[in-house]
PDB file of N, CA and C in Angstrom:
ATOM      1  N   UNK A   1      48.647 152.512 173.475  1.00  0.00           N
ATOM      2  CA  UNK A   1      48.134 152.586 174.830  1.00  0.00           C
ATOM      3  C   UNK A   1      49.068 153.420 175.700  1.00  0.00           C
ATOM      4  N   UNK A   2      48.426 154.150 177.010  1.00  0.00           N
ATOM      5  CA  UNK A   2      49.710 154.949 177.707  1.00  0.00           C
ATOM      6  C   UNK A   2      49.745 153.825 178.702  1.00  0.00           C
ATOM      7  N   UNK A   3      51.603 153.924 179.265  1.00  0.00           N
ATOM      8  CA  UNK A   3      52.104 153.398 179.646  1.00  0.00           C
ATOM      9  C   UNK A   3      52.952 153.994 180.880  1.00  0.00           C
ATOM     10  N   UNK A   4      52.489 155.292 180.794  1.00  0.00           N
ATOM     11  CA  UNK A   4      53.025 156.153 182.232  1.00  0.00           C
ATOM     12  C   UNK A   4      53.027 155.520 183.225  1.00  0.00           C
ATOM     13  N   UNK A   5      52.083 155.163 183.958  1.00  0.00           N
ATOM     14  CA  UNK A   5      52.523 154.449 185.039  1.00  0.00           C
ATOM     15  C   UNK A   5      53.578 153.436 185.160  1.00  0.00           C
ATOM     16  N   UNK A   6      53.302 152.192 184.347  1.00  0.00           N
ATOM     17  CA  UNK A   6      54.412 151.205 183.674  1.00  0.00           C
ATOM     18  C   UNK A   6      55.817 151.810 184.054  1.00  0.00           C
ATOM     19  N   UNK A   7      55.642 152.739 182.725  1.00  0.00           N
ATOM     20  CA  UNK A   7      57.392 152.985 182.451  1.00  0.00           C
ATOM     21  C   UNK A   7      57.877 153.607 184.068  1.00  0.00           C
ATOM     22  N   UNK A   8      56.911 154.233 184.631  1.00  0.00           N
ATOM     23  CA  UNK A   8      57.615 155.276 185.523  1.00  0.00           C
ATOM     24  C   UNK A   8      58.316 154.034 186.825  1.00  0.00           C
ATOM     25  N   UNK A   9      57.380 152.682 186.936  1.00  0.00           N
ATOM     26  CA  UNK A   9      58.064 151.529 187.812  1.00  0.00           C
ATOM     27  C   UNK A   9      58.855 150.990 187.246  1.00  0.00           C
ATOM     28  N   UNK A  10      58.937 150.586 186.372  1.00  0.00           N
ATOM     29  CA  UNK A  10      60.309 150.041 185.316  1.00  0.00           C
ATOM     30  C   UNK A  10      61.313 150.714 185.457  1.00  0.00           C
ATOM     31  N   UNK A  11      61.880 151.700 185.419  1.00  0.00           N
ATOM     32  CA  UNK A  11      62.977 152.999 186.039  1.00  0.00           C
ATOM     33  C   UNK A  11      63.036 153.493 187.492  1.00  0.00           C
ATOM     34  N   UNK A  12      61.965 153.149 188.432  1.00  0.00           N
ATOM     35  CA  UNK A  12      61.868 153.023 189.643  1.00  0.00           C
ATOM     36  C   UNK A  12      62.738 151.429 190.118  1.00  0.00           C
ATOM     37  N   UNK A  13      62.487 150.599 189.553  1.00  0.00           N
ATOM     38  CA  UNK A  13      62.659 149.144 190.000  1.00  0.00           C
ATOM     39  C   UNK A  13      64.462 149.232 189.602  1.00  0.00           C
ATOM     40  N   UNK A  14      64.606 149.934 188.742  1.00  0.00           N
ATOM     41  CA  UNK A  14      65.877 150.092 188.087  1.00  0.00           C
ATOM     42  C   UNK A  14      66.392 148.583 187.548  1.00  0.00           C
ATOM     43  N   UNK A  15      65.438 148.228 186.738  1.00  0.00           N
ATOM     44  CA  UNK A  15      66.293 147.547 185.992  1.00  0.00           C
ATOM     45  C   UNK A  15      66.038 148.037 184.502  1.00  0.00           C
ATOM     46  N   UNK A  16      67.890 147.170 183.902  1.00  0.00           N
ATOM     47  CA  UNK A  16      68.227 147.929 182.663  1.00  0.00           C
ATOM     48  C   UNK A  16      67.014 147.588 181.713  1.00  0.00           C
ATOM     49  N   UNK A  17      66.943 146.079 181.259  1.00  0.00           N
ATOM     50  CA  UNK A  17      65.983 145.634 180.674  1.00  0.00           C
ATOM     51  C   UNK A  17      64.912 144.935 181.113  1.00  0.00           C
ATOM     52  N   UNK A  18      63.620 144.851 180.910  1.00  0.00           N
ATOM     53  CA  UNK A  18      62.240 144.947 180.912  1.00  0.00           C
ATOM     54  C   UNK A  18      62.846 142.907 181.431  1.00  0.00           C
ATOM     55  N   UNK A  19      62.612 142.214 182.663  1.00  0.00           N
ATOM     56  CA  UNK A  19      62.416 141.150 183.074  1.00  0.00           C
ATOM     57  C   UNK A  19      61.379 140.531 183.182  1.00  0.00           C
ATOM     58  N   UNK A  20      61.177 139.272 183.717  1.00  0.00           N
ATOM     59  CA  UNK A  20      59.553 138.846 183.152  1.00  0.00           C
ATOM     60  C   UNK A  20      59.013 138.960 184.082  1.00  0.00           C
ATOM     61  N   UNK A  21      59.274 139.392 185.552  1.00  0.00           N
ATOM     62  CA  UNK A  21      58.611 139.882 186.551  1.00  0.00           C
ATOM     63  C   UNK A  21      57.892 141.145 185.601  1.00  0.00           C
ATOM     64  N   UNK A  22      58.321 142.136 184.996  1.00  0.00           N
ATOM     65  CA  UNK A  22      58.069 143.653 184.888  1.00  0.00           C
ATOM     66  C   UNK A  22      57.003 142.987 183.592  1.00  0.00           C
ATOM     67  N   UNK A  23      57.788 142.404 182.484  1.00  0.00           N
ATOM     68  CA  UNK A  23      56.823 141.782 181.697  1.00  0.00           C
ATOM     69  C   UNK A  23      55.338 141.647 181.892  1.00  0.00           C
ATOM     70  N   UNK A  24      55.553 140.717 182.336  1.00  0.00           N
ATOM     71  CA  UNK A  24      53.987 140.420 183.229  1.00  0.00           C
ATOM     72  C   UNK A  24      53.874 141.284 184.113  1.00  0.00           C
ATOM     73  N   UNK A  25      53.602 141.786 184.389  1.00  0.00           N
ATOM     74  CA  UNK A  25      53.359 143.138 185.118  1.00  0.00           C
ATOM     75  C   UNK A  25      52.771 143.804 184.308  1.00  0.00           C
ATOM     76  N   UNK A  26      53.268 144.628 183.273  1.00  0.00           N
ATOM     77  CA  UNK A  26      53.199 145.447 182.649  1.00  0.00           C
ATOM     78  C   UNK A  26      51.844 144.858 181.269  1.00  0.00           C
ATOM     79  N   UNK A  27      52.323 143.755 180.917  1.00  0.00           N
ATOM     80  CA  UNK A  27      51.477 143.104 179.875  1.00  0.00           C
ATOM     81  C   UNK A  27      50.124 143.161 180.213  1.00  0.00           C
ATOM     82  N   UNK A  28      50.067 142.788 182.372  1.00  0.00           N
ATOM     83  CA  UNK A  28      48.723 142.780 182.739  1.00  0.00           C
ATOM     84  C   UNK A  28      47.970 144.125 182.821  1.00  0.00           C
ATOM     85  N   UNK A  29      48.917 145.406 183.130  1.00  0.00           N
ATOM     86  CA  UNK A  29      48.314 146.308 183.101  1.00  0.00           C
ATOM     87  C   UNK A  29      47.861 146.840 182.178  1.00  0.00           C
ATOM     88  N   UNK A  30      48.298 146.219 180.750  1.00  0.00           N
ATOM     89  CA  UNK A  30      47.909 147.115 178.944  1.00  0.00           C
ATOM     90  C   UNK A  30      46.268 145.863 179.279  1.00  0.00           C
ATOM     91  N   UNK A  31      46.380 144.551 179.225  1.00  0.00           N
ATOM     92  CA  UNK A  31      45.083 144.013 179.682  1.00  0.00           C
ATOM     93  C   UNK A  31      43.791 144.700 180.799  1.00  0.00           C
ATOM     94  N   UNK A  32      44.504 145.144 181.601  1.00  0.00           N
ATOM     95  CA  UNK A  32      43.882 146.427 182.666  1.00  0.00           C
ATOM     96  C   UNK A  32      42.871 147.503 182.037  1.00  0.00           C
ATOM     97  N   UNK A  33      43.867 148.136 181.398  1.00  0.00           N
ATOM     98  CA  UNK A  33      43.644 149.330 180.614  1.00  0.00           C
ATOM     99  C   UNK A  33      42.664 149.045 179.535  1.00  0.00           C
ATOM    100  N   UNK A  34      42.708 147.674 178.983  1.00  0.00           N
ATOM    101  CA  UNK A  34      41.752 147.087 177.629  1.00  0.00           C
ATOM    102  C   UNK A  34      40.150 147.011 178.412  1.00  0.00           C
ATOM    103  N   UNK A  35      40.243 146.459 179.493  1.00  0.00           N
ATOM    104  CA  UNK A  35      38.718 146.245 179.969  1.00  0.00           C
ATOM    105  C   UNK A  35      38.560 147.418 180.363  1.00  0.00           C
ATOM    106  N   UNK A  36      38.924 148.668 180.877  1.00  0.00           N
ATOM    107  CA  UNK A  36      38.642 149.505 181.468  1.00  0.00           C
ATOM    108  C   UNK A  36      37.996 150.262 180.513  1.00  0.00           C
ATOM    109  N   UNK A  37      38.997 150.240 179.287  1.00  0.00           N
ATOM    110  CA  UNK A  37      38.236 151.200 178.264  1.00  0.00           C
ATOM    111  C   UNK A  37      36.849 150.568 177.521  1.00  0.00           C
ATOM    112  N   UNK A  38      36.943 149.215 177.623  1.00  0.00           N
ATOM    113  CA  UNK A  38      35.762 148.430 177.190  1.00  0.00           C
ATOM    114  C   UNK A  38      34.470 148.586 177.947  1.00  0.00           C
ATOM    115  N   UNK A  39      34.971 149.288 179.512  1.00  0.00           N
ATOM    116  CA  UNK A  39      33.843 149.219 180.203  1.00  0.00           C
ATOM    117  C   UNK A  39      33.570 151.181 180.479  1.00  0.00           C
ATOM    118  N   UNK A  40      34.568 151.646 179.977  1.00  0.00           N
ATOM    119  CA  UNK A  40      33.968 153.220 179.805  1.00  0.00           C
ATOM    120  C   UNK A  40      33.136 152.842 178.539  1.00  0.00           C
ATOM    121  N   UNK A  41      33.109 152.797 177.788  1.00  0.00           N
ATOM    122  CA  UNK A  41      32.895 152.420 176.131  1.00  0.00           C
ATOM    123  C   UNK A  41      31.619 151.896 175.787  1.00  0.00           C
ATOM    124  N   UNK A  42      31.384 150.966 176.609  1.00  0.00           N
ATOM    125  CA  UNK A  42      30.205 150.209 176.823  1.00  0.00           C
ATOM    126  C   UNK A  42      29.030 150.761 176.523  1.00  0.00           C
ATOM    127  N   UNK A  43      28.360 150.438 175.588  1.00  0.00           N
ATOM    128  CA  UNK A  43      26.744 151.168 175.212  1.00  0.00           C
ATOM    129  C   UNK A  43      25.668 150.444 175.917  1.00  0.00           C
ATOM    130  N   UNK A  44      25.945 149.128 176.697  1.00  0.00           N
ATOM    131  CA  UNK A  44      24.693 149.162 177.399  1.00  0.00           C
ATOM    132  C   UNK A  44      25.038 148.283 178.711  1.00  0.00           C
ATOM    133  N   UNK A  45      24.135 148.304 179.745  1.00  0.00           N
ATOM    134  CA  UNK A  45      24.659 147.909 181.057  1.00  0.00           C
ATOM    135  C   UNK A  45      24.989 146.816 180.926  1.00  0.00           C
ATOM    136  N   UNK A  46      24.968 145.377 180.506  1.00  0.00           N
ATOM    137  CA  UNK A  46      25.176 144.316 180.097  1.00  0.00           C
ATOM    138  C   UNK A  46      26.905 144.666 179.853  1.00  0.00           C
ATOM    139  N   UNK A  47      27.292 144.901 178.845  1.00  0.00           N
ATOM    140  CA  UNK A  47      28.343 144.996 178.323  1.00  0.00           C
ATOM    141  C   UNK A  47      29.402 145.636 179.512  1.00  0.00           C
ATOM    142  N   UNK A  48      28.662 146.505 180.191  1.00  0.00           N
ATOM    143  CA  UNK A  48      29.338 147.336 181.554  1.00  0.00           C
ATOM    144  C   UNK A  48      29.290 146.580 182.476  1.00  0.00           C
ATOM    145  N   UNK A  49      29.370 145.836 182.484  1.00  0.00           N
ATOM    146  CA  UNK A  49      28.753 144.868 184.014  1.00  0.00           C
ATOM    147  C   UNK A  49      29.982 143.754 183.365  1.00  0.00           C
ATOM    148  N   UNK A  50      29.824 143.465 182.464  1.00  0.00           N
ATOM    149  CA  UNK A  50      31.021 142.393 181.742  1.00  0.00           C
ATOM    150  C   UNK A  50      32.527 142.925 181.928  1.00  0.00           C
ATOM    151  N   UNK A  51      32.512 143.699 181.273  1.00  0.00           N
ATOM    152  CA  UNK A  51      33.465 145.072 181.022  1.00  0.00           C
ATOM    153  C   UNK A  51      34.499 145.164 182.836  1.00  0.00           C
ATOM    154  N   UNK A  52      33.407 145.720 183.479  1.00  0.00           N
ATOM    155  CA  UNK A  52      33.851 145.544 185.013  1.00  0.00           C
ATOM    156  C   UNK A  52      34.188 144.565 185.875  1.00  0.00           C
ATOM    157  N   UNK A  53      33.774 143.633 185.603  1.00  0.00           N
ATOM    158  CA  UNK A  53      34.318 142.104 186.036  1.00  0.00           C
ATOM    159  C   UNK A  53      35.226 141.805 185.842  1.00  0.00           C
ATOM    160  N   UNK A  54      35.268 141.592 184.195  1.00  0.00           N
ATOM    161  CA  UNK A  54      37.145 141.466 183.244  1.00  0.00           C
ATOM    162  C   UNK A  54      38.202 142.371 184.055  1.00  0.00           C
ATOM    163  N   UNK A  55      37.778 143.615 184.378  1.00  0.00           N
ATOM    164  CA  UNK A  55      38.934 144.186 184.988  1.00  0.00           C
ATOM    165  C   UNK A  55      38.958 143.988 186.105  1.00  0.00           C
ATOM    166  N   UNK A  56      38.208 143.981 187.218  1.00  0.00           N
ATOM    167  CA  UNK A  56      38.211 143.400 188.727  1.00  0.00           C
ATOM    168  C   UNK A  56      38.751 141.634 189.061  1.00  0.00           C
ATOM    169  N   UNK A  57      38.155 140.934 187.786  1.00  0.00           N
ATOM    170  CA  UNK A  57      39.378 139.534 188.010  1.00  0.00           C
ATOM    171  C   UNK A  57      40.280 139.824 187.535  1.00  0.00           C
ATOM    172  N   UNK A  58      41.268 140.705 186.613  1.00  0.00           N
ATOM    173  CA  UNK A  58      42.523 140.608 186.457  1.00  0.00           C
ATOM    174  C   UNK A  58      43.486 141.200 187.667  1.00  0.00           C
ATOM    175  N   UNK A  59      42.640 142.264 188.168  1.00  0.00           N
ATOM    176  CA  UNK A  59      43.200 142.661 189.543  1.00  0.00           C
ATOM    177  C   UNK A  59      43.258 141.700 190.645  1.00  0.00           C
ATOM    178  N   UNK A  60      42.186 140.870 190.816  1.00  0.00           N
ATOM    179  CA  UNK A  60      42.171 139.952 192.095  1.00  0.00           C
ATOM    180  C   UNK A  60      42.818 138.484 192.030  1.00  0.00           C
ATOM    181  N   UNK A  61      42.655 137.669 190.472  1.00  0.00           N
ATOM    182  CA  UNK A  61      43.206 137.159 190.594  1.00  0.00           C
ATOM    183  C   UNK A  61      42.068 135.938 191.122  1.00  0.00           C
ATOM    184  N   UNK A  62      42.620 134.798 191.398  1.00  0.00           N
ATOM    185  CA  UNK A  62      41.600 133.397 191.695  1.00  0.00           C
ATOM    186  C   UNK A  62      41.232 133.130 192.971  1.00  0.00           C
ATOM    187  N   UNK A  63      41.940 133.715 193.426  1.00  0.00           N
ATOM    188  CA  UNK A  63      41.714 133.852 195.019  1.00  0.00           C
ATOM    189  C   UNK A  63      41.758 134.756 195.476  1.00  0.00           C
ATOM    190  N   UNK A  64      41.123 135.792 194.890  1.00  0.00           N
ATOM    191  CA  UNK A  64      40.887 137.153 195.186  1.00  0.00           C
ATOM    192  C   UNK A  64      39.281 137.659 196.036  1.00  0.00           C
ATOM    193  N   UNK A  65      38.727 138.690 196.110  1.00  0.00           N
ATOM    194  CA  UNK A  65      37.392 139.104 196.881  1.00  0.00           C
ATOM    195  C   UNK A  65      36.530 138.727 195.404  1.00  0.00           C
ATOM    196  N   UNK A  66      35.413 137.804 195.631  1.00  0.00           N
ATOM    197  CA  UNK A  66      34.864 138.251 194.162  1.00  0.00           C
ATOM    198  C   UNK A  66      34.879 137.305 192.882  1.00  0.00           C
ATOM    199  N   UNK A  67      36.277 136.706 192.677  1.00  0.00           N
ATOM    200  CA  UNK A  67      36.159 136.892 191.663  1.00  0.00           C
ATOM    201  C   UNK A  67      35.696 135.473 191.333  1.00  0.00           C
ATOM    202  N   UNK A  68      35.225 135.989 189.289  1.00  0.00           N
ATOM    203  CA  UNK A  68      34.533 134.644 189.206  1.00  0.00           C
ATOM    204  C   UNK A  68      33.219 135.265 188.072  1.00  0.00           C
ATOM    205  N   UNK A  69      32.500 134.972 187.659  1.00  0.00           N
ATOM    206  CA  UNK A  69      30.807 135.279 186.996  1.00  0.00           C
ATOM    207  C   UNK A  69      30.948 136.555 187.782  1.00  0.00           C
ATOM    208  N   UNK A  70      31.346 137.562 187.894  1.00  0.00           N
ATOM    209  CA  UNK A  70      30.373 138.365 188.450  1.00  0.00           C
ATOM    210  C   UNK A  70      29.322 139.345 187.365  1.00  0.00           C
ATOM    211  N   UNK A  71      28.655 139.191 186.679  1.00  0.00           N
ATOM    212  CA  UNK A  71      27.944 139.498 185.612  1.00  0.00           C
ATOM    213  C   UNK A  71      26.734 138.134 185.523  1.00  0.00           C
ATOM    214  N   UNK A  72      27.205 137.206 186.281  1.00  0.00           N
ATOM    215  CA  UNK A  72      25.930 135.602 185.536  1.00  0.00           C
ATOM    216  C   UNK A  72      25.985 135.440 184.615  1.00  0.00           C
ATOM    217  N   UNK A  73      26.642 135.778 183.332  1.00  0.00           N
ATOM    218  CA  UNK A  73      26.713 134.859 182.231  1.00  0.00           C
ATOM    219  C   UNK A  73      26.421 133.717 182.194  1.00  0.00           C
ATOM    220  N   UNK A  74      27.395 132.908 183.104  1.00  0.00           N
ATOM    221  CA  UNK A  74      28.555 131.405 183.005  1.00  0.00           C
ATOM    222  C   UNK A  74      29.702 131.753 182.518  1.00  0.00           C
ATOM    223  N   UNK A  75      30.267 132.904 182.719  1.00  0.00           N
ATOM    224  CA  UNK A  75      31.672 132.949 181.769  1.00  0.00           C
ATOM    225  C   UNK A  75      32.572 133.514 182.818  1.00  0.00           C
ATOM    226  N   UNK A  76      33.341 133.147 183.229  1.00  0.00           N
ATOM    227  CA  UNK A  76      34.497 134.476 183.734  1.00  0.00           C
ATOM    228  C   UNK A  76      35.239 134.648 182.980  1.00  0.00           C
ATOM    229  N   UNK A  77      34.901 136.117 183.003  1.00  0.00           N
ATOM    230  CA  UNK A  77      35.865 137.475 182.164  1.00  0.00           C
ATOM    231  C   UNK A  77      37.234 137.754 182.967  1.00  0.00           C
ATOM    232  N   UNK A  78      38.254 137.947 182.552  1.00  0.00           N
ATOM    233  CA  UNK A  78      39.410 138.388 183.098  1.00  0.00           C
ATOM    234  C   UNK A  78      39.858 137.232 183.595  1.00  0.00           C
ATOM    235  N   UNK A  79      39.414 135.857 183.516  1.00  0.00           N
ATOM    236  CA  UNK A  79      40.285 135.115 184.331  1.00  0.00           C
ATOM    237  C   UNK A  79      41.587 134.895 184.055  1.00  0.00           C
ATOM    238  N   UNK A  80      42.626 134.546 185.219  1.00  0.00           N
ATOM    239  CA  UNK A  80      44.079 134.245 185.120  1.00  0.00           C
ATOM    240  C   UNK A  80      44.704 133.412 186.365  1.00  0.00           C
ATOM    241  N   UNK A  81      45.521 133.012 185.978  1.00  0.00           N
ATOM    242  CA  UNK A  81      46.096 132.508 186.744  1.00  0.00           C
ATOM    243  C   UNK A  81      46.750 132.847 188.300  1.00  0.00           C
ATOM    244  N   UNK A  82      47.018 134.068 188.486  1.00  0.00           N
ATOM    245  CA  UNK A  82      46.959 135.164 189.368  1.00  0.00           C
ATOM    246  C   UNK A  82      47.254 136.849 188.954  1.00  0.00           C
ATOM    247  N   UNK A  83      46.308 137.061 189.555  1.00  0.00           N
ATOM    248  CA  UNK A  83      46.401 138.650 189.656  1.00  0.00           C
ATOM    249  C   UNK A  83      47.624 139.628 189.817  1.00  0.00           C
ATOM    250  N   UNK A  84      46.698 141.262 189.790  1.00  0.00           N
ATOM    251  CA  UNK A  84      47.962 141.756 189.956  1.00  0.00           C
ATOM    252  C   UNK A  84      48.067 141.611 191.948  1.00  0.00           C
ATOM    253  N   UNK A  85      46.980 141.377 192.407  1.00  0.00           N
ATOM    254  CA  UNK A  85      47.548 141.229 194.012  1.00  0.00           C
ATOM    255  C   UNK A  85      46.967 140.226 193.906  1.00  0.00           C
ATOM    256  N   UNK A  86      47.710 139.381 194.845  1.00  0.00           N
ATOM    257  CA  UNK A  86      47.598 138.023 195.728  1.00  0.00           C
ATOM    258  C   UNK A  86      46.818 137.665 196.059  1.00  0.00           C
ATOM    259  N   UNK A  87      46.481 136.712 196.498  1.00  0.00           N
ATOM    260  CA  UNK A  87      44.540 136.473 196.998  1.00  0.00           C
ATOM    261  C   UNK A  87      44.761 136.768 198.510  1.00  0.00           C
ATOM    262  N   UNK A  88      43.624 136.580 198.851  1.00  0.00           N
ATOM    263  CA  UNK A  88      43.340 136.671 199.977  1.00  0.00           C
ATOM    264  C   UNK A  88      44.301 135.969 201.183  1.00  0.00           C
ATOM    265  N   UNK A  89      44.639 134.490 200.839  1.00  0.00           N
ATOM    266  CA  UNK A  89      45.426 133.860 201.698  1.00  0.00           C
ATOM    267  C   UNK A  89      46.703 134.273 201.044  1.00  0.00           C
ATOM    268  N   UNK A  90      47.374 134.743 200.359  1.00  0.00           N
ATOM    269  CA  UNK A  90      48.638 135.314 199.999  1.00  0.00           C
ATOM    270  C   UNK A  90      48.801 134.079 198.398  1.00  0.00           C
ATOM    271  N   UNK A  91      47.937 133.387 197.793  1.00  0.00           N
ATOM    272  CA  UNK A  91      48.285 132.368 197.219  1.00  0.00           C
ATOM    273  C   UNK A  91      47.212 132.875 196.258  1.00  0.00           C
ATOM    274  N   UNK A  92      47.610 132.517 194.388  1.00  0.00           N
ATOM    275  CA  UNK A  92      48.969 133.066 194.265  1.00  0.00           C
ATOM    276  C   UNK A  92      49.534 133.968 194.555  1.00  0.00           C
ATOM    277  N   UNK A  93      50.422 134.060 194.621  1.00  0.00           N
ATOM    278  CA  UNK A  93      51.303 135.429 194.384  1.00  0.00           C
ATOM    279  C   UNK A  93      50.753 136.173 193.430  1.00  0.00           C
ATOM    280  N   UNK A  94      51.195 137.506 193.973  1.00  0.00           N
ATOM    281  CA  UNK A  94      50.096 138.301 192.610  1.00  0.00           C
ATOM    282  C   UNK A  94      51.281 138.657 191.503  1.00  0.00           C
ATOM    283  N   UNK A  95      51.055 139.356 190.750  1.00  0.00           N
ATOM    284  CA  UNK A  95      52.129 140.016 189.377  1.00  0.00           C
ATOM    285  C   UNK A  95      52.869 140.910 190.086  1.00  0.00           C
ATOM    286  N   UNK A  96      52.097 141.666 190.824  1.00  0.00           N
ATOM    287  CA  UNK A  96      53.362 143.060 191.720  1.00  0.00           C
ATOM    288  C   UNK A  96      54.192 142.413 192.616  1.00  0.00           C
ATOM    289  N   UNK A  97      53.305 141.052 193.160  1.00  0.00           N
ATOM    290  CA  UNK A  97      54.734 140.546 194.328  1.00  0.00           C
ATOM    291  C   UNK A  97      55.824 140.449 194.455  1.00  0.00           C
ATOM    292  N   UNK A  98      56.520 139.502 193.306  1.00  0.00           N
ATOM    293  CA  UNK A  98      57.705 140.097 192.772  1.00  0.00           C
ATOM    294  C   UNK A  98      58.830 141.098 192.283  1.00  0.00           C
ATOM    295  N   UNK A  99      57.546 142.394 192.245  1.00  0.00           N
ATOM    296  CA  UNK A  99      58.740 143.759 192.367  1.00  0.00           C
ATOM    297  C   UNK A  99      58.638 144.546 194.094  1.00  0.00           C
ATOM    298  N   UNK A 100      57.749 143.886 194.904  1.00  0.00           N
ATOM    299  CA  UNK A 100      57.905 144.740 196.187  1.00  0.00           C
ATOM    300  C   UNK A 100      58.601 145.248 196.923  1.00  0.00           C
ATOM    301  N   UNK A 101      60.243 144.623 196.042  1.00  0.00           N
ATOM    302  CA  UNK A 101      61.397 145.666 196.675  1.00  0.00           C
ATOM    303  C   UNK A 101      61.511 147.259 196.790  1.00  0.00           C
ATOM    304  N   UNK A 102      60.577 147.273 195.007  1.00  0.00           N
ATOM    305  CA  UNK A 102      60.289 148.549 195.275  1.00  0.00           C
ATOM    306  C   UNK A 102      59.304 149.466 195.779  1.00  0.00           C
ATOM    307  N   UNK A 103      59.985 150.318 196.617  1.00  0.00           N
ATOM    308  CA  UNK A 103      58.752 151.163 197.210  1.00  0.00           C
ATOM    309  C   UNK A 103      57.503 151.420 197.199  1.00  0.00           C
ATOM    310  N   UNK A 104      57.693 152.034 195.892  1.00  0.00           N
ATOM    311  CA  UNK A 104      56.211 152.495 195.479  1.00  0.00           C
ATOM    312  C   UNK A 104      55.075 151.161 194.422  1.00  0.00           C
ATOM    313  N   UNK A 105      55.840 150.318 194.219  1.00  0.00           N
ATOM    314  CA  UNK A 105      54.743 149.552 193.921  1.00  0.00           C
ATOM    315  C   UNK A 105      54.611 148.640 195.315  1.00  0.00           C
ATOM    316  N   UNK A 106      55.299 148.454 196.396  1.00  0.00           N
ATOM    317  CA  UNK A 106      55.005 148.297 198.021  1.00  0.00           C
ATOM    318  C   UNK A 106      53.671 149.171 198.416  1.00  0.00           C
ATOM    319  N   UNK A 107      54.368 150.218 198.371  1.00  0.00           N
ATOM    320  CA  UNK A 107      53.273 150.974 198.929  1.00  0.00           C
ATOM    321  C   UNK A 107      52.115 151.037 198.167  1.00  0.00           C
ATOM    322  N   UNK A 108      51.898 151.551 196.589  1.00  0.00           N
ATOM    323  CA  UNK A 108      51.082 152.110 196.053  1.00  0.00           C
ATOM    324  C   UNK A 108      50.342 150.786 195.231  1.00  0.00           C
ATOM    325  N   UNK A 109      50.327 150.108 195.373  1.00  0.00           N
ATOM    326  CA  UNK A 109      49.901 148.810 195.118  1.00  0.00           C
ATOM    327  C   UNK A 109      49.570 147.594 195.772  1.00  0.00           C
ATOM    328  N   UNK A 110      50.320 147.120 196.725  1.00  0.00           N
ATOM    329  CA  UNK A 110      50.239 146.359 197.378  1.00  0.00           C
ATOM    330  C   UNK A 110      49.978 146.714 198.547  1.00  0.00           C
ATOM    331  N   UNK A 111      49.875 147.786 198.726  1.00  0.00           N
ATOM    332  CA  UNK A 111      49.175 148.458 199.950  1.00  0.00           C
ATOM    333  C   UNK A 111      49.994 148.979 201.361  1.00  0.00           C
ATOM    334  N   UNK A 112      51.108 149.059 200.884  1.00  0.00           N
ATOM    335  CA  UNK A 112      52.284 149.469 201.972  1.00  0.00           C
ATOM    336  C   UNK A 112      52.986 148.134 202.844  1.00  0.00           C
ATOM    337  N   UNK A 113      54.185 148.672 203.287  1.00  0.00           N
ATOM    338  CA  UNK A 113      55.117 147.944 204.155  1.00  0.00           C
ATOM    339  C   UNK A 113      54.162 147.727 205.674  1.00  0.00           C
ATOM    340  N   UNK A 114      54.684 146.922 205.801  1.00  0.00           N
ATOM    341  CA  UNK A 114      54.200 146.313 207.670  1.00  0.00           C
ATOM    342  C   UNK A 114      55.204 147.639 208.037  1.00  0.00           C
ATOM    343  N   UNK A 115      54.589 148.496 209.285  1.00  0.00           N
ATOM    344  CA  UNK A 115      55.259 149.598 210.050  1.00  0.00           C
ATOM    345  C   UNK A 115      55.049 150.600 209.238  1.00  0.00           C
ATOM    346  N   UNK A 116      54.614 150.435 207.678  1.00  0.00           N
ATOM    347  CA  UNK A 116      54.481 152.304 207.001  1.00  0.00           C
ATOM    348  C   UNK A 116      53.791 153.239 207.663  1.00  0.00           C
ATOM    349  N   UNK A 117      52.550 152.441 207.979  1.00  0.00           N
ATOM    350  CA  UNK A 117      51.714 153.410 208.740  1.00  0.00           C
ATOM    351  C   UNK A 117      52.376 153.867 210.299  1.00  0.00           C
ATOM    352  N   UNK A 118      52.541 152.931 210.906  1.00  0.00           N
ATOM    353  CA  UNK A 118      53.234 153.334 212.696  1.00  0.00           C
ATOM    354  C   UNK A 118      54.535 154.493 212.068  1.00  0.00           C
ATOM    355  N   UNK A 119      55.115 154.133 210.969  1.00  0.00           N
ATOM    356  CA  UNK A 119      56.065 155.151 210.875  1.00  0.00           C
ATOM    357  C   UNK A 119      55.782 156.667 210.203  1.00  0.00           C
ATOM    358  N   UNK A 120      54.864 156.511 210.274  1.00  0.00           N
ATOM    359  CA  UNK A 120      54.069 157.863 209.381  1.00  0.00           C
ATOM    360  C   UNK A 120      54.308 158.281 207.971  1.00  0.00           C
ATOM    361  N   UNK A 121      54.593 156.667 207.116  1.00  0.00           N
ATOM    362  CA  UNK A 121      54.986 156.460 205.802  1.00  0.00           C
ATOM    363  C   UNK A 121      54.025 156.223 205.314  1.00  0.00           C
ATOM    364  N   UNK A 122      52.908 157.193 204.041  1.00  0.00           N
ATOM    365  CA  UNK A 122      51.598 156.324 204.044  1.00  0.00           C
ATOM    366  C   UNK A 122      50.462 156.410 204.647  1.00  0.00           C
TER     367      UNK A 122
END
């Protein structure tokens, strides 16, 4: 699987070895990448509609916009314990929360610093 993005925050975050913040992080995004390709891949809308869910709850998380059946099965696809962002009320914590020291998963993920925008960061 590529891992470009991954590796390029892992050496951004600067740490030496892979922690279980980055772990999970990273583990969720190869899971990311699995539904995504399951839902390019997909030979019929059923399967695409599944496909897209799995990856939209691993992003949102349990208390996220959404998530849940979104397909009607009875099944949720992608469920977890929390996402890669936070829910809605900040609970859980998402998988990126824990690295938001760094910048760019601040910004480029979690959606920027309070003041990025007033400061013309973003």
């Amino acid at each position: 699987m590529r891992r470009g993005f991954a590796s390029v925050q892992i050496r951004v975050v600067g740490v030496g070895r892979r922690g279980g913040a980055i772990d999970a992080y990273t583990a969720r995004l190869d899971l990311l990448e699995t539904a995504v390709g399951e839902w390019r891949d997909a030979s019929s809308i059923e399967a695409s509609q599944a496909a897209a869910g799995a990856a939209a709850n691993l992003v949102v998380g349990p208390n996220g916009p959404g998530c849940g059946d979104r397909d009607g099965d009875g099944v949720v696809k992608g469920e977890s314990e929390a996402g890669i962002l936070p829910g809605l009320d900040g609970t859980p914590l998402g998988l990126a929360s824990p690295l938001a020291a760094d910048e760019c998963i601040a910004r480029d993920v979690l959606g920027g610093r309070v003041g990025d925008v007033h400061a013309g960061v973003g």
